[in-house]
Protein backbone atom coordinates (compact mmCIF):
# COMPACT_ATOMS: atom_id res chain seq x y z
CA UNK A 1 -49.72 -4.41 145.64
CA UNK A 2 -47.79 -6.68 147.84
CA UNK A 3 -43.69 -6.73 146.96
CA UNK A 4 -41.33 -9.27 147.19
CA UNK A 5 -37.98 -9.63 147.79
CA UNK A 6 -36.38 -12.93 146.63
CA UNK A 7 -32.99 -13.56 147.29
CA UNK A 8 -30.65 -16.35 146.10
CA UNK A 9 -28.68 -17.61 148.78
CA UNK A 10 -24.94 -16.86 149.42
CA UNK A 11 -22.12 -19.09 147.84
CA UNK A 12 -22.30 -22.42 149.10
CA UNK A 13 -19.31 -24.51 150.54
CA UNK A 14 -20.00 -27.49 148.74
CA UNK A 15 -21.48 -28.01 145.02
CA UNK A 16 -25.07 -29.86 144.48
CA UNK A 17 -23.34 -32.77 143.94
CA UNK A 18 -21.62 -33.34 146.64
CA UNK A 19 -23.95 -32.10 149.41
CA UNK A 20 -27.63 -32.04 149.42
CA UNK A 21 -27.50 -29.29 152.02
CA UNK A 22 -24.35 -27.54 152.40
CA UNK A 23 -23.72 -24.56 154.88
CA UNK A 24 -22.38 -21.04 153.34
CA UNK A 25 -18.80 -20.71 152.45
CA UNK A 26 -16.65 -17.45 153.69
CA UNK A 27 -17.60 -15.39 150.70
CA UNK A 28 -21.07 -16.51 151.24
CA UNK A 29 -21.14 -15.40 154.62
CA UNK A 30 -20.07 -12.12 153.58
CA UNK A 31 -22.58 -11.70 150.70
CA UNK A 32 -25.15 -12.51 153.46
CA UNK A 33 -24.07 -9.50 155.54
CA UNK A 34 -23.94 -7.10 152.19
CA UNK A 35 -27.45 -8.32 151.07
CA UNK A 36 -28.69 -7.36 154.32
CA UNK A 37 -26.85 -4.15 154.61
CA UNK A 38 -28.77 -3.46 151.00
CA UNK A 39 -32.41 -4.56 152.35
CA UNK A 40 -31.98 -2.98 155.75
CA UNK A 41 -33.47 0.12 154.99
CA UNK A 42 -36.87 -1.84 153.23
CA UNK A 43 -37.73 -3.17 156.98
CA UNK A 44 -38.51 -4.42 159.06
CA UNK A 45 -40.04 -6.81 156.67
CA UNK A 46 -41.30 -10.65 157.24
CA UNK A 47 -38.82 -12.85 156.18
CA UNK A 48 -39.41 -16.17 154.48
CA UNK A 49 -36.43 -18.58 153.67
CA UNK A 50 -36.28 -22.11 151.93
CA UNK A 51 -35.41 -24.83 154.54
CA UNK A 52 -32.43 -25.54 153.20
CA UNK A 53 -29.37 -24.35 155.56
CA UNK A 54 -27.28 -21.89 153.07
CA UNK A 55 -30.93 -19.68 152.49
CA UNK A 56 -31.00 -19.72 156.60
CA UNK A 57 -28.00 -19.06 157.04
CA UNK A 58 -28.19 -16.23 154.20
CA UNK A 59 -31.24 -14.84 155.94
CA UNK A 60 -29.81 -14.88 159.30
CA UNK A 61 -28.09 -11.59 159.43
CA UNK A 62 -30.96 -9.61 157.99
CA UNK A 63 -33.54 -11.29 160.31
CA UNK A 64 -31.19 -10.34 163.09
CA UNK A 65 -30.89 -6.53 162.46
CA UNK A 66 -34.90 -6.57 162.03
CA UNK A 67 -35.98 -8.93 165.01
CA UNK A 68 -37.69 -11.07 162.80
CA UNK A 69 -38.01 -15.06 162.85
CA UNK A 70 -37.77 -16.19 159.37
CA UNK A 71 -41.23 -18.51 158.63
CA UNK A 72 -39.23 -21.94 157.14
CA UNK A 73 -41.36 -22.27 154.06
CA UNK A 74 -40.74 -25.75 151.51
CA UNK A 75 -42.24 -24.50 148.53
CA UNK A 76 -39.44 -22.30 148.12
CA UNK A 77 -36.96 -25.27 148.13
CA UNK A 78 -34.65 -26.26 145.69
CA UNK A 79 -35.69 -27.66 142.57
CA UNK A 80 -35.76 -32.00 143.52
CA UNK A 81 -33.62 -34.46 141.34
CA UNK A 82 -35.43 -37.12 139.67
CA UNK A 83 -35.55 -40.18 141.55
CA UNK A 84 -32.61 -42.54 141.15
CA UNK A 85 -30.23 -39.83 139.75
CA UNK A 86 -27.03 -40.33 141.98
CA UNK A 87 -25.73 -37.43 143.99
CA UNK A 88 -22.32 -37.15 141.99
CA UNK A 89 -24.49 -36.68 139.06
CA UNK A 90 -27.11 -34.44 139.79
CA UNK A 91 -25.48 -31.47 138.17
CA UNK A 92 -25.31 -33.15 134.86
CA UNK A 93 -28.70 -33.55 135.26
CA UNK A 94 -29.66 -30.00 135.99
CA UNK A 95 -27.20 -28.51 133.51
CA UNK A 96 -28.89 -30.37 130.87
CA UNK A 97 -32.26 -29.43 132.58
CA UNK A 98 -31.70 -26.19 132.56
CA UNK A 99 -30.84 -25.63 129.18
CA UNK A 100 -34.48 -26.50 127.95
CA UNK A 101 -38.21 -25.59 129.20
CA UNK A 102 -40.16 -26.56 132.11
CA UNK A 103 -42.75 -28.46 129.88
CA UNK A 104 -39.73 -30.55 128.61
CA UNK A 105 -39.04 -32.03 132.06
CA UNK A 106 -42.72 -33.20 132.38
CA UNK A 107 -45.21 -32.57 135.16
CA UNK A 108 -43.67 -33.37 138.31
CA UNK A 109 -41.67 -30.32 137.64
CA UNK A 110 -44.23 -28.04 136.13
CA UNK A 111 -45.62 -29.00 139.04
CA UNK A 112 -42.98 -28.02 141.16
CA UNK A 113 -42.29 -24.26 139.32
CA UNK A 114 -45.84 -23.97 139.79
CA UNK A 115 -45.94 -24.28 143.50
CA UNK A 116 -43.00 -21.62 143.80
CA UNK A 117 -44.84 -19.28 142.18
CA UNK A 118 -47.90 -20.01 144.09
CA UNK A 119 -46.53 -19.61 146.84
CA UNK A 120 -44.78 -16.49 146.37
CA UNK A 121 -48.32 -14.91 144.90
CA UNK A 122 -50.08 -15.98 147.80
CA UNK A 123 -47.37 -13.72 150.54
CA UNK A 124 -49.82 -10.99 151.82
CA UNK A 125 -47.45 -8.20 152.96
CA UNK A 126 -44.08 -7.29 151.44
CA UNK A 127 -41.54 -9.90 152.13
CA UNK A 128 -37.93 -10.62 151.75
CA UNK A 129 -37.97 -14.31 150.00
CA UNK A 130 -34.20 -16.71 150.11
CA UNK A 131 -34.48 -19.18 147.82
CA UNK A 132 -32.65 -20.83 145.02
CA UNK A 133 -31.53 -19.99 141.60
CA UNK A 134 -33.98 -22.18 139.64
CA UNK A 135 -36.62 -21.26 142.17
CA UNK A 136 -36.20 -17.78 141.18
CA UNK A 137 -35.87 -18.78 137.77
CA UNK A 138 -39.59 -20.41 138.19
CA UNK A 139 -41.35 -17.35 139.10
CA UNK A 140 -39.67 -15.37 137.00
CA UNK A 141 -40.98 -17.60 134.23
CA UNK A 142 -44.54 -17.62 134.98
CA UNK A 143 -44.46 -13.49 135.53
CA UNK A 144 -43.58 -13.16 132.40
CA UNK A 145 -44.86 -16.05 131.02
CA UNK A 146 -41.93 -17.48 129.77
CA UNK A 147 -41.30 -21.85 129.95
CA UNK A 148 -37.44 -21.90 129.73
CA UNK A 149 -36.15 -22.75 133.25
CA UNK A 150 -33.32 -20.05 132.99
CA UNK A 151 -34.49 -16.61 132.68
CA UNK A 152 -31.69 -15.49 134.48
CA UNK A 153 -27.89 -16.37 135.46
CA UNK A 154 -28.88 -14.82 139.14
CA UNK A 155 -25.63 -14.48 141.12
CA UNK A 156 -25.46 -15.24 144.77
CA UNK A 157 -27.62 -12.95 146.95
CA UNK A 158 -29.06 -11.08 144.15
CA UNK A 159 -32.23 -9.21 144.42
CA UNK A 160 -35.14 -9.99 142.27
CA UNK A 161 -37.95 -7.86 143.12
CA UNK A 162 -41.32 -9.06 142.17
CA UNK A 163 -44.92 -7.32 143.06
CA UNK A 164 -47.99 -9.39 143.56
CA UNK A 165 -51.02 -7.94 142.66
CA UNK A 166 -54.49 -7.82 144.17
CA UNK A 167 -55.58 -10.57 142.34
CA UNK A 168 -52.28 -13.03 143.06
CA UNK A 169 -50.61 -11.88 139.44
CA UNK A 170 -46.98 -12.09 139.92
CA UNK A 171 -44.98 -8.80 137.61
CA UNK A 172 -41.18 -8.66 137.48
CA UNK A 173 -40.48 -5.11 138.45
CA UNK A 174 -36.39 -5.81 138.30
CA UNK A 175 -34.43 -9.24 137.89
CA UNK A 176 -31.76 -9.96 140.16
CA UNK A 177 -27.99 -9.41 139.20
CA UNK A 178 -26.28 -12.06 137.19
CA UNK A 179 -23.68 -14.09 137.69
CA UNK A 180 -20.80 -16.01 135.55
CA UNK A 181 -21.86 -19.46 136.72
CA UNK A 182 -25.05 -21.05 136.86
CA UNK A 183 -24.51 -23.94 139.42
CA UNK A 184 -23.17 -23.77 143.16
């Protein structure tokens, strides 16, 4: 069995709605440094992290104390807005999104949780994983075979820990800790 490590990103400086790729905030920065503190004995592990900046920059202090360069991997991205939603109201979007079930929003986005978890039940050694909340949410979903997009309210920098078995079956072994908000 191969386990994984996924890791929402630390708090954000700037809400999905007002950048499409903000950095980590101060409190962020320090939830990066505790998450890795908590993995640190787990390693030295590969590390995989979305593209987007606040999962590097969440990822950096763990790849640091393990001498690892974190593989950039975009099917662990962010969930995409539909086309033509504006940026000011993308979180309307996903709040009402995220209230219902992946078959709801059609297949682009079945398509889309599908890859995630895909691509997490494809790693081949145990990994540490920083991704996104609905990301998270995805493979959560299909390892327990459940279609609502929120399993889970995962806080920043929680820990979900998955295990991938022999024949690429993802199984929740403990879902990350939750949080009071769902959106940042």
């Amino acid at each position: 069995m191969t386990r994984v490590y996924l890791v929402r990103h630390g708090r954000a400086a700037a809400g999905w709605d007002v950048d499409p790729d903000p950095p980590l905030d101060d409190l962020g920065r320090a939830q990066a440094l505790a998450v890795a503190g908590h993995l640190r004995p787990f390693g030295p592990l590969t590390v995989v992290t979305s593209p987007l900046l606040r999962c590097q920059q969440t990822a950096f202090p763990l790849a640091t104390v393990w001498r690892e360069t974190p593989t950039v991997e975009p099917l662990v991205a962010e969930i995409p807005s539909p086309e033509g939603v504006a940026m000011v109201d993308r979180v309307e979007w996903l709040r009402a999104a995220m209230a219902g079930t992946w078959s709801a929003l059609g297949e682009r986005y079945t398509m889309y949780r599908d890859s995630v978890a895909a691509a997490v039940a494809a790693i081949p050694a145990d990994t540490v994983v920083f991704s996104h909340f609905v990301a998270i949410n995805a493979v959560i979903g299909v390892a327990i075979g459940d279609d609502r997009m929120v399993i889970r309210s995962l806080d920043n920098c929680s820990v979900t820990i998955m295990d991938v078995g022999a024949d690429g079956s993802l199984h929740l072994v403990e879902g990350g800790h939750e949080a009071d908000t769902l959106i940042r």
